[in-house]
C-alpha atoms as a PDB file:
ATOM      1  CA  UNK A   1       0.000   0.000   0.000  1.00  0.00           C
ATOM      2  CA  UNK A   2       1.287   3.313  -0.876  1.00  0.00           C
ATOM      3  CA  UNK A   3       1.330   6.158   1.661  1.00  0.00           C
ATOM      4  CA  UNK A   4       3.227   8.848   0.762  1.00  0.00           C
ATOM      5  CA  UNK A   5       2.316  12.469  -0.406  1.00  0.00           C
ATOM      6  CA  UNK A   6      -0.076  11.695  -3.731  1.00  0.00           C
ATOM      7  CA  UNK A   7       1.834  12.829  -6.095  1.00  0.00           C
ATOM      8  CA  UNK A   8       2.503  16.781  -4.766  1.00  0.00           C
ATOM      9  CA  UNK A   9       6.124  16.246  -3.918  1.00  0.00           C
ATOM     10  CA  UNK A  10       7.182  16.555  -7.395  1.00  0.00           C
ATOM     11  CA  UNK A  11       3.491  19.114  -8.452  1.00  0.00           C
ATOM     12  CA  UNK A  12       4.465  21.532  -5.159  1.00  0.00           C
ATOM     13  CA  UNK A  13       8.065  21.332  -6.427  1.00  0.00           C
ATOM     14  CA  UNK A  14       7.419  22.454  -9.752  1.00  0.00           C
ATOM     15  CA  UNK A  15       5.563  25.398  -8.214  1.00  0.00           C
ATOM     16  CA  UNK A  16       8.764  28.081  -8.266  1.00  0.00           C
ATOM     17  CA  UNK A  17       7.193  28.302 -12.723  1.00  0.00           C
ATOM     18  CA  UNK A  18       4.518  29.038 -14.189  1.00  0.00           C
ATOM     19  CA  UNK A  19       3.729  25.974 -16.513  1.00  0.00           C
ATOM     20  CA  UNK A  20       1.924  26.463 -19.635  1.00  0.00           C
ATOM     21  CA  UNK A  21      -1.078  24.195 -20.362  1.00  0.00           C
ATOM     22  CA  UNK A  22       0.932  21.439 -21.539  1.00  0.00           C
ATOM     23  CA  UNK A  23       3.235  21.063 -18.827  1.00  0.00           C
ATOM     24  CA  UNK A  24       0.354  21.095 -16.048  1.00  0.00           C
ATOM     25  CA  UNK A  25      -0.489  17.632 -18.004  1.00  0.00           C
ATOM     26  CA  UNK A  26       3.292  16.351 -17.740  1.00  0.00           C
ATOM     27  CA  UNK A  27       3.565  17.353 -14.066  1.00  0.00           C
ATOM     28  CA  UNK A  28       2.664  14.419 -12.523  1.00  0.00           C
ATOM     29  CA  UNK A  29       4.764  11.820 -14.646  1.00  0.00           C
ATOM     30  CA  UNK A  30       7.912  13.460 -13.881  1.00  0.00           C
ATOM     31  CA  UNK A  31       7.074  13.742 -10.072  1.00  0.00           C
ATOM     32  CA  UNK A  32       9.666  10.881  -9.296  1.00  0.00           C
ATOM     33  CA  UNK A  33      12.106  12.224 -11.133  1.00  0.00           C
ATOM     34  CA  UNK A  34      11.977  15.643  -9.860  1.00  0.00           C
ATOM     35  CA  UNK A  35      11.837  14.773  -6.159  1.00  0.00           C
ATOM     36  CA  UNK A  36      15.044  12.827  -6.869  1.00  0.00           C
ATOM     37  CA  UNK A  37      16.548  15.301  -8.522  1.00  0.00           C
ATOM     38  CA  UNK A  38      16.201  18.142  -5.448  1.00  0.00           C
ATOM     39  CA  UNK A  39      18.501  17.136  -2.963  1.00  0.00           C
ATOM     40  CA  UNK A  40      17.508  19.674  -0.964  1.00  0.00           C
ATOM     41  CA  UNK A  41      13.883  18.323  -0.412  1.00  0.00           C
ATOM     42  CA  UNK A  42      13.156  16.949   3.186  1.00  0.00           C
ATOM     43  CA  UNK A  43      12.493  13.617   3.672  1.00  0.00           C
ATOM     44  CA  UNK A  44       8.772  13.380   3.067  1.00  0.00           C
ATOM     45  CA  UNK A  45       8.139   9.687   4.055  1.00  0.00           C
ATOM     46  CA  UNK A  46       5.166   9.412   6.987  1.00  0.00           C
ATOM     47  CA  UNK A  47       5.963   7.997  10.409  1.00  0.00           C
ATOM     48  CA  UNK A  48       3.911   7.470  13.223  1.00  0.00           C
ATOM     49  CA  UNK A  49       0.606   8.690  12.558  1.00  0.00           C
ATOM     50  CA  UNK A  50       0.843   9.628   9.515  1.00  0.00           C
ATOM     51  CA  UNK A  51       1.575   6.544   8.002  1.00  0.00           C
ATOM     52  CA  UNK A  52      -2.372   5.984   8.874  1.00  0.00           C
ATOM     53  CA  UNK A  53      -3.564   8.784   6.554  1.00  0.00           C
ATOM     54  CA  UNK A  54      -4.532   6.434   3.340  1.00  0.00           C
ATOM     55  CA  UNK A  55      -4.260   8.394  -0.187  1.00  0.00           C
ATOM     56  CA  UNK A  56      -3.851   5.223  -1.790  1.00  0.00           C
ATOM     57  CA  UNK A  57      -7.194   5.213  -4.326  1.00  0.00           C
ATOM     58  CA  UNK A  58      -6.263   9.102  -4.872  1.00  0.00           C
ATOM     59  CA  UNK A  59      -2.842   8.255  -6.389  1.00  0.00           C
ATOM     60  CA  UNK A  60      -3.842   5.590  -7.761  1.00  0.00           C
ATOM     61  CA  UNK A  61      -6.189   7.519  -9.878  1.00  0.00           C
ATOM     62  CA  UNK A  62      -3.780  10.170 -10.481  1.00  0.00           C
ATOM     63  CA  UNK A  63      -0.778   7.641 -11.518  1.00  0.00           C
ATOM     64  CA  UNK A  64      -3.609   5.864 -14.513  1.00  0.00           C
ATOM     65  CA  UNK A  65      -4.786   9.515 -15.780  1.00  0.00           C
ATOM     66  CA  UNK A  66      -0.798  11.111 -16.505  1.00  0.00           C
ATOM     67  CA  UNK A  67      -0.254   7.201 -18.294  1.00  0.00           C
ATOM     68  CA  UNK A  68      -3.177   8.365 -20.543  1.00  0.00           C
ATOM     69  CA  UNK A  69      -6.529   5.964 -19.074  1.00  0.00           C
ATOM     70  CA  UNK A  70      -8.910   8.654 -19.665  1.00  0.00           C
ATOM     71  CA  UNK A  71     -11.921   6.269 -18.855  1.00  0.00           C
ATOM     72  CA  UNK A  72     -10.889   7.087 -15.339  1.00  0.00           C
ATOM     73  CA  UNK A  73     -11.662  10.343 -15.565  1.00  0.00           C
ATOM     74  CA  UNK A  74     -15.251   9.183 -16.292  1.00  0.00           C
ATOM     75  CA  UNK A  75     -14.974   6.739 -13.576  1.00  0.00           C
ATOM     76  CA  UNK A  76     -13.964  10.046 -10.560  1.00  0.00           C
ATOM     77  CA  UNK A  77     -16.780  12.056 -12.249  1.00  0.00           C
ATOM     78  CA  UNK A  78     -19.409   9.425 -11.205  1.00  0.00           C
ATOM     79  CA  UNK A  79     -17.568   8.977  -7.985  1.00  0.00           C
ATOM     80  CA  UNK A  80     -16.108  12.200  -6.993  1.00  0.00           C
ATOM     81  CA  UNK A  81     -16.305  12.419  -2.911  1.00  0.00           C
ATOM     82  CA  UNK A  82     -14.327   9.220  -3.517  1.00  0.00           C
ATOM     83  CA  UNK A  83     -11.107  11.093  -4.205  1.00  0.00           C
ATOM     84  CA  UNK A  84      -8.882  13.957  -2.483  1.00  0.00           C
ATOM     85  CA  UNK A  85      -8.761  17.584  -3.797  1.00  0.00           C
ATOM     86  CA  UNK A  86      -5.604  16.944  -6.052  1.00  0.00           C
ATOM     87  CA  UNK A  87      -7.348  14.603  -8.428  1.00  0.00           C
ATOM     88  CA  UNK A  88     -10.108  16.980  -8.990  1.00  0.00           C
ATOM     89  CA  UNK A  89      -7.389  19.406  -9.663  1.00  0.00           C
ATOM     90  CA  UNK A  90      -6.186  17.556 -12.110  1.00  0.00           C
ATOM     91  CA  UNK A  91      -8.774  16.580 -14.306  1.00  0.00           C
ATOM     92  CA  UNK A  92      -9.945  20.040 -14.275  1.00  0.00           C
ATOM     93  CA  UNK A  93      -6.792  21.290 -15.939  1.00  0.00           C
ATOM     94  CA  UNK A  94      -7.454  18.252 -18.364  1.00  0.00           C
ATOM     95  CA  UNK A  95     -10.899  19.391 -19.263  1.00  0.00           C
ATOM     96  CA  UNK A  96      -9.816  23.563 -19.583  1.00  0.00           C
ATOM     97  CA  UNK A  97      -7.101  21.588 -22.616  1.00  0.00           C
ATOM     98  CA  UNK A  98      -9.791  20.058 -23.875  1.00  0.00           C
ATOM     99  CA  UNK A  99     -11.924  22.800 -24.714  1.00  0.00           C
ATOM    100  CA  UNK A 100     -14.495  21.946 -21.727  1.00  0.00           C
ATOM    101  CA  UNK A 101     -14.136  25.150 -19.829  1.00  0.00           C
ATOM    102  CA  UNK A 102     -16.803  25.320 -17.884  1.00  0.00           C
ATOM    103  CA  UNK A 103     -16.468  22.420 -16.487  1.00  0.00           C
ATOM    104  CA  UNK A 104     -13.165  22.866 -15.559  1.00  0.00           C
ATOM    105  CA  UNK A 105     -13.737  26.248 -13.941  1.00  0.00           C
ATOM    106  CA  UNK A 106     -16.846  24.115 -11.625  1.00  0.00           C
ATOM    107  CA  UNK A 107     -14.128  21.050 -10.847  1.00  0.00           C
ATOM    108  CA  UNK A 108     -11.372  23.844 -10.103  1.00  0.00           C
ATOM    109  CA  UNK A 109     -13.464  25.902  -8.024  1.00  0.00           C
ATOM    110  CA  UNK A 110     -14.781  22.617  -6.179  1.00  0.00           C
ATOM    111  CA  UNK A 111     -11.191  21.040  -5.885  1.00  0.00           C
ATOM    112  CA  UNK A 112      -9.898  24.749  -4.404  1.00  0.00           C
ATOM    113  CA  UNK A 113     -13.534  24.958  -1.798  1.00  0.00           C
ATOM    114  CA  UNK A 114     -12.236  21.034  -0.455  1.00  0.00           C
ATOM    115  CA  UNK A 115      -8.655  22.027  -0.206  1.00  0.00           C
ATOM    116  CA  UNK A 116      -9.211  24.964   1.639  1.00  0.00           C
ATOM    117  CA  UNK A 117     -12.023  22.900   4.265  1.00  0.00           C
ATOM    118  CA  UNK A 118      -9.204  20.457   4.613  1.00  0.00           C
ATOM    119  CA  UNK A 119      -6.482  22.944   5.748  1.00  0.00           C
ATOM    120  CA  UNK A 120      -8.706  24.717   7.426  1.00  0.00           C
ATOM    121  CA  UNK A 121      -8.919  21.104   9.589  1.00  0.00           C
ATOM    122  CA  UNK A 122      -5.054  20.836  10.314  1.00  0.00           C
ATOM    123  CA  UNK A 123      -3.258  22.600  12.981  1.00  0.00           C
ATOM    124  CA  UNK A 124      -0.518  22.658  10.555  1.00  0.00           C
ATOM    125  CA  UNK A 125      -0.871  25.931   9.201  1.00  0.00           C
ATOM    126  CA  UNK A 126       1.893  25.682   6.114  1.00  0.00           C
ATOM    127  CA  UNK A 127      -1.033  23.141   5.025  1.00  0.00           C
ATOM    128  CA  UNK A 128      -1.953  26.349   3.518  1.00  0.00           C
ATOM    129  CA  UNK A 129       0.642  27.181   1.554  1.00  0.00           C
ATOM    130  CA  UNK A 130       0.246  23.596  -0.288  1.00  0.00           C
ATOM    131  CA  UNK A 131      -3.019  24.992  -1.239  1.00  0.00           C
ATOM    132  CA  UNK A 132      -2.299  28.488  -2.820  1.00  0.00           C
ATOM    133  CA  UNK A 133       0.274  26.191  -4.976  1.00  0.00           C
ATOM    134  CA  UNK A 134      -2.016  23.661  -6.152  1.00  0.00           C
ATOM    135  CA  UNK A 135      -4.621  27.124  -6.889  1.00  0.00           C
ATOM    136  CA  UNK A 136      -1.680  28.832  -7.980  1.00  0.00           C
ATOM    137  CA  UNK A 137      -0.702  25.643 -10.650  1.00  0.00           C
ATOM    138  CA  UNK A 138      -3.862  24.428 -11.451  1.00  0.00           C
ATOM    139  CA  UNK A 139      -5.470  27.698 -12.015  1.00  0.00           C
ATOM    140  CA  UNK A 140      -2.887  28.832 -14.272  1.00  0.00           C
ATOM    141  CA  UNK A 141      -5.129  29.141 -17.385  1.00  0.00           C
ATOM    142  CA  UNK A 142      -8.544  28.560 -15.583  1.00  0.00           C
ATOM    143  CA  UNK A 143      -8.424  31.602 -12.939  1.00  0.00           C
ATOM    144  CA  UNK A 144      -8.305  34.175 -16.130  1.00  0.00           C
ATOM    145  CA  UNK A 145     -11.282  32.482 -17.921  1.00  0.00           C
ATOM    146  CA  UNK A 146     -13.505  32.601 -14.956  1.00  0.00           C
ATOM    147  CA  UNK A 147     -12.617  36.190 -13.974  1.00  0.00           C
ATOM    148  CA  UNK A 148     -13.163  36.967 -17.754  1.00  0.00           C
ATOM    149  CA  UNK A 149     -17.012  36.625 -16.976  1.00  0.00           C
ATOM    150  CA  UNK A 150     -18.268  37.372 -13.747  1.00  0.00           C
ATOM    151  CA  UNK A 151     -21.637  36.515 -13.782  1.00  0.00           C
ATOM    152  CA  UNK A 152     -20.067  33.366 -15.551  1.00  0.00           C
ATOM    153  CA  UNK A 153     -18.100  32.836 -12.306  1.00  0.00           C
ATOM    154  CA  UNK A 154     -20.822  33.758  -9.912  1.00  0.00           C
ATOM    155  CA  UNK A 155     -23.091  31.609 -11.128  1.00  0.00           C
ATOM    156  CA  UNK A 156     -20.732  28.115 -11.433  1.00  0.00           C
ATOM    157  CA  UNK A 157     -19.204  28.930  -7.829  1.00  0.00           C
ATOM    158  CA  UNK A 158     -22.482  28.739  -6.719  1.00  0.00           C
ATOM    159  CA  UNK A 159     -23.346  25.479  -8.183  1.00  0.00           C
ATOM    160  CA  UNK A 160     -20.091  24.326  -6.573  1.00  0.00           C
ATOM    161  CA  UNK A 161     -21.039  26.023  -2.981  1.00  0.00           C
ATOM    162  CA  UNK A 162     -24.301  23.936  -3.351  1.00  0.00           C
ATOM    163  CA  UNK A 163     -23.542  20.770  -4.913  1.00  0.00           C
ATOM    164  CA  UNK A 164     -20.513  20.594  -1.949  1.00  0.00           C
ATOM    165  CA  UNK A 165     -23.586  21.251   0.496  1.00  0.00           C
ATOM    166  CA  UNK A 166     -25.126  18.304  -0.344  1.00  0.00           C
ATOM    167  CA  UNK A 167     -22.300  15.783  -1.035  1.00  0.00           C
ATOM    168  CA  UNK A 168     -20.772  13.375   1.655  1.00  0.00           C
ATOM    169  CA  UNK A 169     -17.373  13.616   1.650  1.00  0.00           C
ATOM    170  CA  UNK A 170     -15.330  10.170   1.500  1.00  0.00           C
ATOM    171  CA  UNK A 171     -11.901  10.754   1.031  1.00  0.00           C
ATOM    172  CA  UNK A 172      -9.727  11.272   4.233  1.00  0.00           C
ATOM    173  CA  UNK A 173      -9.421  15.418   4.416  1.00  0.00           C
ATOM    174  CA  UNK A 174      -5.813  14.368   6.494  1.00  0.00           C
ATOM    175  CA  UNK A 175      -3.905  14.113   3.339  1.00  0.00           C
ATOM    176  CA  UNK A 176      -3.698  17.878   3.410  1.00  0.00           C
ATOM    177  CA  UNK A 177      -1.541  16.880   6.492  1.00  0.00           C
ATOM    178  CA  UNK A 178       1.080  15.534   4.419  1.00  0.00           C
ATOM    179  CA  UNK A 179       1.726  18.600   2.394  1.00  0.00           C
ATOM    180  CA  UNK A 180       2.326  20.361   5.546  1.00  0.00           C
ATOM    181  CA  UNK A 181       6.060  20.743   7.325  1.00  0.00           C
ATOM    182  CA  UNK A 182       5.219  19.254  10.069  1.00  0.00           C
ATOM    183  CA  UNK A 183       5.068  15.569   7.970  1.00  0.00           C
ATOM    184  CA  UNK A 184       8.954  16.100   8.030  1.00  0.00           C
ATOM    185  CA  UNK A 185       9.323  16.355  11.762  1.00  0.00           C
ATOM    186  CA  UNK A 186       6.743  15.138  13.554  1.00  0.00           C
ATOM    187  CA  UNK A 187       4.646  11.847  14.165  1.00  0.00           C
ATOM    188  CA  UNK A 188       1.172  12.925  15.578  1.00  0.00           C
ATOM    189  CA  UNK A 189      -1.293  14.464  13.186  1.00  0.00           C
ATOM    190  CA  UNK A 190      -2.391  17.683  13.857  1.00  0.00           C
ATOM    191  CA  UNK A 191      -5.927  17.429  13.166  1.00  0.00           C
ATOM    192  CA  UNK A 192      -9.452  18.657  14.345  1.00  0.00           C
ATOM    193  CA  UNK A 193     -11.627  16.087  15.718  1.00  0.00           C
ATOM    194  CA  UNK A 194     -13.907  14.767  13.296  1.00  0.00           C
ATOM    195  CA  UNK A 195     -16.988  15.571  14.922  1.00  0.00           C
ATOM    196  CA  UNK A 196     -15.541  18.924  13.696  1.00  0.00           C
ATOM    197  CA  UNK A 197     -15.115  18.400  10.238  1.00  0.00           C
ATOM    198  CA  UNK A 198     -19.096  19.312   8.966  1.00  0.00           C
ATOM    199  CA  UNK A 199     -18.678  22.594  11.211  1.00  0.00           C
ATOM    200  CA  UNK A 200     -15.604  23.361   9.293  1.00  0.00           C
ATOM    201  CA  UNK A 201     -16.587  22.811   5.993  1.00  0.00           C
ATOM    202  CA  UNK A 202     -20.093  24.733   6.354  1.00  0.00           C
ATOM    203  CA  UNK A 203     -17.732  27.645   7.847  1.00  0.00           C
ATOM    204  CA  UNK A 204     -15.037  27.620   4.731  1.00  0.00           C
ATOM    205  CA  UNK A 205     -18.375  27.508   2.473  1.00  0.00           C
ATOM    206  CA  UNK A 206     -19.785  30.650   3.807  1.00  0.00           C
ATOM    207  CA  UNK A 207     -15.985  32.298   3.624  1.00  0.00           C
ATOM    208  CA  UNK A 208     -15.496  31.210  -0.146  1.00  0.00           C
ATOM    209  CA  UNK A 209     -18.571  32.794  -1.435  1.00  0.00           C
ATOM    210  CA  UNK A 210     -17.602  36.082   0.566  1.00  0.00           C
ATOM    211  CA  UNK A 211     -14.278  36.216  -0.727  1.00  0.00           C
ATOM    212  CA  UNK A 212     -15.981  35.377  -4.009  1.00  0.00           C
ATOM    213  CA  UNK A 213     -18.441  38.553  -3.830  1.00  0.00           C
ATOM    214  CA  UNK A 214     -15.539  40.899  -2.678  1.00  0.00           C
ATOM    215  CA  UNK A 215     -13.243  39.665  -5.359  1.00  0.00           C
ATOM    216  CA  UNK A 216     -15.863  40.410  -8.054  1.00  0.00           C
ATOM    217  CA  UNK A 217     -16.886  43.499  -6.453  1.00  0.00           C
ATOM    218  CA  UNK A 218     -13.300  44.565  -7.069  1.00  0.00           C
ATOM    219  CA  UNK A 219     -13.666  43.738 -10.702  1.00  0.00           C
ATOM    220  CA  UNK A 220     -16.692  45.843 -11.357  1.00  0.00           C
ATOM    221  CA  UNK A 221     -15.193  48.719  -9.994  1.00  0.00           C
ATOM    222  CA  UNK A 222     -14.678  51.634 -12.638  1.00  0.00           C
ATOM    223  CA  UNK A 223     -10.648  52.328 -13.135  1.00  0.00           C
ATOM    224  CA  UNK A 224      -9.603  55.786 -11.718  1.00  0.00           C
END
């Protein structure tokens, strides 16, 4: 069974350039070789409780879309709670190539709502930073196409908001944890309880569509 980081080692890594479309396809087959490559990468392999955090269906998915099985890609779509935030990120940059943008922008914007709920879960607060990279990748080509329409935006970032209200969640929101630092140096999980975890993500749903409404209120504003 693998437990180790999906496949964001080599995806966070690549992070320091802005890919082009093209390479945000190619990221995740040259993971290996780029975490090799970096010497100066900590050692990223779980201990203690971390080894319990299980993203093995996740990279699994990943590791048969970058060797070209698109049929998986219809298999997450039927399935999606089934799978952490980075697959969803993925495919979404997969649909924007292939000319399918607004359904992209919705699995972008739904990838970036769970990612968010999930760090805000961890006590680990350079969880964060994992995020804004995977945004910061991933939305590369998407984030200008959705702010090029507004109403566009408003309209499939509330579809997200509501089809996230009504989903059950399966995946385990820890792997989040292992993007963090503290995956390098520590062996207990810094996690809210999960009694917690509905709280939080209601919570990061109402701050996502006000961050929404005050970026697009900054849009509409009239240039001095």
């Amino acid at each position: 069974m693998k437990l180790y980081p999906l496949l964001l080692c080599g995806l966070l890594a690549a992070c320091s350039t802005t890919p082009t479309s093209e390479e945000t396809n190619k990221a995740a087959t040259n993971t290996e070789a780029e975490t090799t490559q970096d010497n100066a990468t900590p050692d990223m392999t779980p201990k203690g409780e971390f080894t319990q955090i299980d993203v093995t269906q996740s990279q699994q998915a990943m590791d048969a879309i970058t060797s070209g099985n698109g049929d998986m890609i219809n298999d997450i779509l039927q399935q999606p709670n089934e799978y952490a935030p980075p697959v969803l990120y993925l495919i979404s940059a997969i649909m924007f190539d292939n000319e399918y943008q607004d359904q992209a922008t919705f699995w972008f914007y739904a990838a970036q709502l769970r990612a968010r709920s999930d760090a805000n879960k961890s006590g680990d607060n350079t969880t964060h930073a994992a995020v804004s990279q995977l945004n910061k990748r991933f939305g590369v080509n998407i984030a200008p196409y959705s702010m090029s329409n507004p109403e566009r935006l408003k309209a499939i970032v509330s579809q997200v908001l509501e089809w996230d209200s009504e989903q059950t969640r399966n995946y385990d929101p820890r792997w989040v944890a292992l993007q963090g630092q503290d995956v390098t140096t520590k062996t207990k999980v810094n996690f809210a309880p999960q009694e917690k975890w509905q709280e939080i993500n209601a919570l990061t749903r109402s701050q996502f569509r006000q961050g929404l409404e005050q970026a697009l209120a900054k849009i509409k504003q009239p240039a001095n």
